[in-house]
Protein backbone atom coordinates (compact mmCIF):
# COMPACT_ATOMS: atom_id res chain seq x y z
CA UNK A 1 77.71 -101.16 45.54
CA UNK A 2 75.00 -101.62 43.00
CA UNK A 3 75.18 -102.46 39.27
CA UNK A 4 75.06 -99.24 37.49
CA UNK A 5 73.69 -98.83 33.39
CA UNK A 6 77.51 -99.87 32.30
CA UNK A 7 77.42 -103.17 34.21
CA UNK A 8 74.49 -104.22 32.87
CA UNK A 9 75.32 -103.24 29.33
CA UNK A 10 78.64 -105.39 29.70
CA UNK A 11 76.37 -108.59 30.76
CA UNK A 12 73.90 -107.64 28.43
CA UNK A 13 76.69 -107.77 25.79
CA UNK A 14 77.92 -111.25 27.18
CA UNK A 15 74.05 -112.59 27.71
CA UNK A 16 73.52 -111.78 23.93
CA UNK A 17 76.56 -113.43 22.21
CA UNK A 18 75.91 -116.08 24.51
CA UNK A 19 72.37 -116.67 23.29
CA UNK A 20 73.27 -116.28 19.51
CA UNK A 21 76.15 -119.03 19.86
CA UNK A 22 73.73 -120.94 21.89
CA UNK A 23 71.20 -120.72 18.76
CA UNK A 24 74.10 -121.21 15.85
CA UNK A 25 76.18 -124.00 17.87
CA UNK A 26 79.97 -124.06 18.44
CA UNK A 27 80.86 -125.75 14.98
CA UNK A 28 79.12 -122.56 12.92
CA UNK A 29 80.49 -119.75 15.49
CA UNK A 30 84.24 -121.45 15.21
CA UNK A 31 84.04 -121.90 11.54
CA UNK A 32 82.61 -118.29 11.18
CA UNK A 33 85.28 -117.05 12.97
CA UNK A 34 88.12 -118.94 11.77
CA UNK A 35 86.63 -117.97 7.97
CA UNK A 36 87.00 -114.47 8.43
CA UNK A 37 90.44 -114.87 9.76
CA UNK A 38 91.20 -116.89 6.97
CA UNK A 39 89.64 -114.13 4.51
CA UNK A 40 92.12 -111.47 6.02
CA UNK A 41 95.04 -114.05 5.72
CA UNK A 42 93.98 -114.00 2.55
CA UNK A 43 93.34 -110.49 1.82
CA UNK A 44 96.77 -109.78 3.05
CA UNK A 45 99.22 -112.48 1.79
CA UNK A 46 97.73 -112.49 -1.94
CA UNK A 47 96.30 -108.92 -2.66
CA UNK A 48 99.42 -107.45 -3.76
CA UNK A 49 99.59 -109.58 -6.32
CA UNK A 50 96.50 -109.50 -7.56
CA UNK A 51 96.26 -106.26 -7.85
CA UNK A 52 98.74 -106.28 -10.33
CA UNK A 53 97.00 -108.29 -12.34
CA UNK A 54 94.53 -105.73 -12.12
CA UNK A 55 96.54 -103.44 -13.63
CA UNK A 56 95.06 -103.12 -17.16
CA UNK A 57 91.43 -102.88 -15.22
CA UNK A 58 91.78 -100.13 -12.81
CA UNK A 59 94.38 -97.19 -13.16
CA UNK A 60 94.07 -96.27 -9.17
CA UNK A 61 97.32 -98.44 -7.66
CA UNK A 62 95.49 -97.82 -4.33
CA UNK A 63 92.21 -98.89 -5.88
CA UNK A 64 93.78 -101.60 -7.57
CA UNK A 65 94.72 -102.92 -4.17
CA UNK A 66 92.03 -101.68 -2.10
CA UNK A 67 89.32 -103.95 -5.40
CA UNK A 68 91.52 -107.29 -5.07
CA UNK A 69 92.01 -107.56 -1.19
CA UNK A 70 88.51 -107.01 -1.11
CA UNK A 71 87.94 -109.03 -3.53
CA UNK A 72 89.47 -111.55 -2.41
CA UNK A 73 88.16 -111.18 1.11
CA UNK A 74 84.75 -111.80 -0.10
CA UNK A 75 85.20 -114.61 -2.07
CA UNK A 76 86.98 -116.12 0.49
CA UNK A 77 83.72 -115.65 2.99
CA UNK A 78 81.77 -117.07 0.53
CA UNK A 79 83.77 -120.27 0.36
CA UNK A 80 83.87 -120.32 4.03
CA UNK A 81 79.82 -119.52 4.44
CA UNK A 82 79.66 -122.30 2.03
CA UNK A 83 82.14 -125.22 3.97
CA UNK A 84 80.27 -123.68 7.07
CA UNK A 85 77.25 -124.35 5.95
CA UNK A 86 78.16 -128.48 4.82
CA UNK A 87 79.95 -129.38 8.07
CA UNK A 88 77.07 -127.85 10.13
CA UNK A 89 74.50 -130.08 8.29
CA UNK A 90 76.79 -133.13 8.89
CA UNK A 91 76.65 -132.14 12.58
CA UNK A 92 73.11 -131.84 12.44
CA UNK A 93 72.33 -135.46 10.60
CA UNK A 94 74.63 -136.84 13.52
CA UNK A 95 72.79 -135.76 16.37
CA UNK A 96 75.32 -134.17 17.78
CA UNK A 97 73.62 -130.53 17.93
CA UNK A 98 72.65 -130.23 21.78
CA UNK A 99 76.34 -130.67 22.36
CA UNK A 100 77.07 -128.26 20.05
CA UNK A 101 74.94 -125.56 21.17
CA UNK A 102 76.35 -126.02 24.47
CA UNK A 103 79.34 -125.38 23.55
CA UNK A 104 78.43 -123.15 21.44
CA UNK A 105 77.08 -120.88 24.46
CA UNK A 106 80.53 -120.96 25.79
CA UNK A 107 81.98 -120.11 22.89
CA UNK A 108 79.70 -116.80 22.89
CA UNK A 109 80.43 -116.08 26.28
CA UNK A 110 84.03 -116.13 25.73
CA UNK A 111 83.29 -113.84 22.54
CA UNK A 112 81.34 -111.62 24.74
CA UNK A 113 83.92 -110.86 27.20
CA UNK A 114 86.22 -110.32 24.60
CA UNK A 115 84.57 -108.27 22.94
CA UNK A 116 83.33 -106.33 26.58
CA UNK A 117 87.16 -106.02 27.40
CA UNK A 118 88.29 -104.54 23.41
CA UNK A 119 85.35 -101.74 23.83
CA UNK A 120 86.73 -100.90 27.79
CA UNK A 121 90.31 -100.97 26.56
CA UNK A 122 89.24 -98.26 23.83
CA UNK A 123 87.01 -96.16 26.27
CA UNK A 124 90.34 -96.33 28.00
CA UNK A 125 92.04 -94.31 25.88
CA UNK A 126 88.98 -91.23 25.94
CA UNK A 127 88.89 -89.20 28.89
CA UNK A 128 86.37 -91.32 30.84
CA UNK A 129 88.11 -91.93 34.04
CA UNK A 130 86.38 -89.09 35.66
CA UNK A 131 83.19 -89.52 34.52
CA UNK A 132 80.67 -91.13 37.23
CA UNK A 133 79.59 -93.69 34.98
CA UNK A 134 83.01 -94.99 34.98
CA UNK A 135 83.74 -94.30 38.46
CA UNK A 136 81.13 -96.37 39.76
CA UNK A 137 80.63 -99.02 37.97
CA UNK A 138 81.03 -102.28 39.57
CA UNK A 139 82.69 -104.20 36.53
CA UNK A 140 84.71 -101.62 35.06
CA UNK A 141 87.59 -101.93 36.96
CA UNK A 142 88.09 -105.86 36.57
CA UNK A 143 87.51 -105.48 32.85
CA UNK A 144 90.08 -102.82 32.65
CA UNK A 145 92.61 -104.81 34.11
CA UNK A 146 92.06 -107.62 31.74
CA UNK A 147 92.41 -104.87 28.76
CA UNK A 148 95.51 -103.56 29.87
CA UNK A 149 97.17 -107.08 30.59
CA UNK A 150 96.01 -107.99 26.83
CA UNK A 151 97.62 -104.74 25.35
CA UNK A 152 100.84 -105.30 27.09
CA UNK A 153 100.89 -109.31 25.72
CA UNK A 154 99.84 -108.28 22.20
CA UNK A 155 101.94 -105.27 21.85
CA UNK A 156 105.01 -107.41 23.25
CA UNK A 157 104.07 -110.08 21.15
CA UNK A 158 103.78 -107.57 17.89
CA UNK A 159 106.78 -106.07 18.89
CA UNK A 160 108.93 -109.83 18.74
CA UNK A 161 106.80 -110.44 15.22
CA UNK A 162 108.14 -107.09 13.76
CA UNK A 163 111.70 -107.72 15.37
CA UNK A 164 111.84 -110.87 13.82
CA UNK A 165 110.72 -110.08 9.83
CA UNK A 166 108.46 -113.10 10.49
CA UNK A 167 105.72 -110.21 9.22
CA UNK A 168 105.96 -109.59 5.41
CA UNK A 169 104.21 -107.20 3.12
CA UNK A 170 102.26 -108.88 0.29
CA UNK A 171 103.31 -109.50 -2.78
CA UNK A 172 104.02 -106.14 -4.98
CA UNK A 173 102.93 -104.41 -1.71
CA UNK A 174 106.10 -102.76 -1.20
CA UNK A 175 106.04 -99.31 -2.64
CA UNK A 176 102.89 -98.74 -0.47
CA UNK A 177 104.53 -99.28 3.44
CA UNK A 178 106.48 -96.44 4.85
CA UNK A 179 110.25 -96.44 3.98
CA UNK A 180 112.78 -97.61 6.43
């Protein structure tokens, strides 16, 4: 069977992060990444309480919370953007960049079929199955079973998280999660 318009979007998708990791390096793309997890650690964990603070400011208690996790989320990306930015010029002054960029490519790849297996696990949930462009793609199926065997780790995973408590609310978050 031949590659049909969806295949070739999905290794489009994977050929492109690829070749903007390959350009950025391993040491930016990890950083960037891990900075905007950070930022929604952040976000989370200390926008309750902030937006208390923000009491006096904003009369909104869902604006209050919806200015300081953004808030917060921001300045948090611009620290990161910033620490990015000073360990990729020491990387750069040490000559290590071709290694980097190699690694970097993999990096992308990864991201690319990651990200190619999130957008077939939500085109999953549409009424697709039927359509021909689904049907015969090449791709589609393998990709699909990678989706579903993620959803059932992270949703079993989740589900031991919640079980446990190990999950809290942020700070002064409490009145705004659904009673038990």
């Amino acid at each position: 069977m031949a590659f049909t318009w969806v295949d070739w979007t999905m290794i489009g998708i994977i050929v492109i992060s690829s070749l903007i990791s390959l350009s950025r390096g391993f040491v930016k793309e990890a950083l960037s990444l891990l900075t905007w997890i950070v930022a929604g650690a952040v976000a989370w964990m200390f926008g309750g309480a902030l937006a208390e603070r923000l009491a006096p400011y904003i009369q909104l208690p869902s604006g209050r919370v919806i200015a300081a996790c953004a808030l917060l989320f921001v300045v948090t990306l611009l620290l990161g953007a910033l620490v990015n930015f000073l360990i990729s010029e020491l990387v750069r002054v040490t000559g290590m960049s071709g290694t980097d960029r190699v690694l970097g490519m993999a990096f992308g790849g990864a991201r690319g079929v990651l990200l190619v297996v999130l957008l077939v696990g939500l085109l999953s949930l549409a009424p697709v199955q039927q359509d021909p462009w689904w049907q015969q793609s090449v791709l589609l199926p393998h990709f699909l079973l990678v989706a579903d065997w993620s959803k059932n780790i992270v949703l079993n995973l989740a589900g031991h998280w919640f079980a446990s408590g190990q999950l809290a609310p942020p700070v002064g978050m409490g009145s705004m999660l659904p009673s038990q």
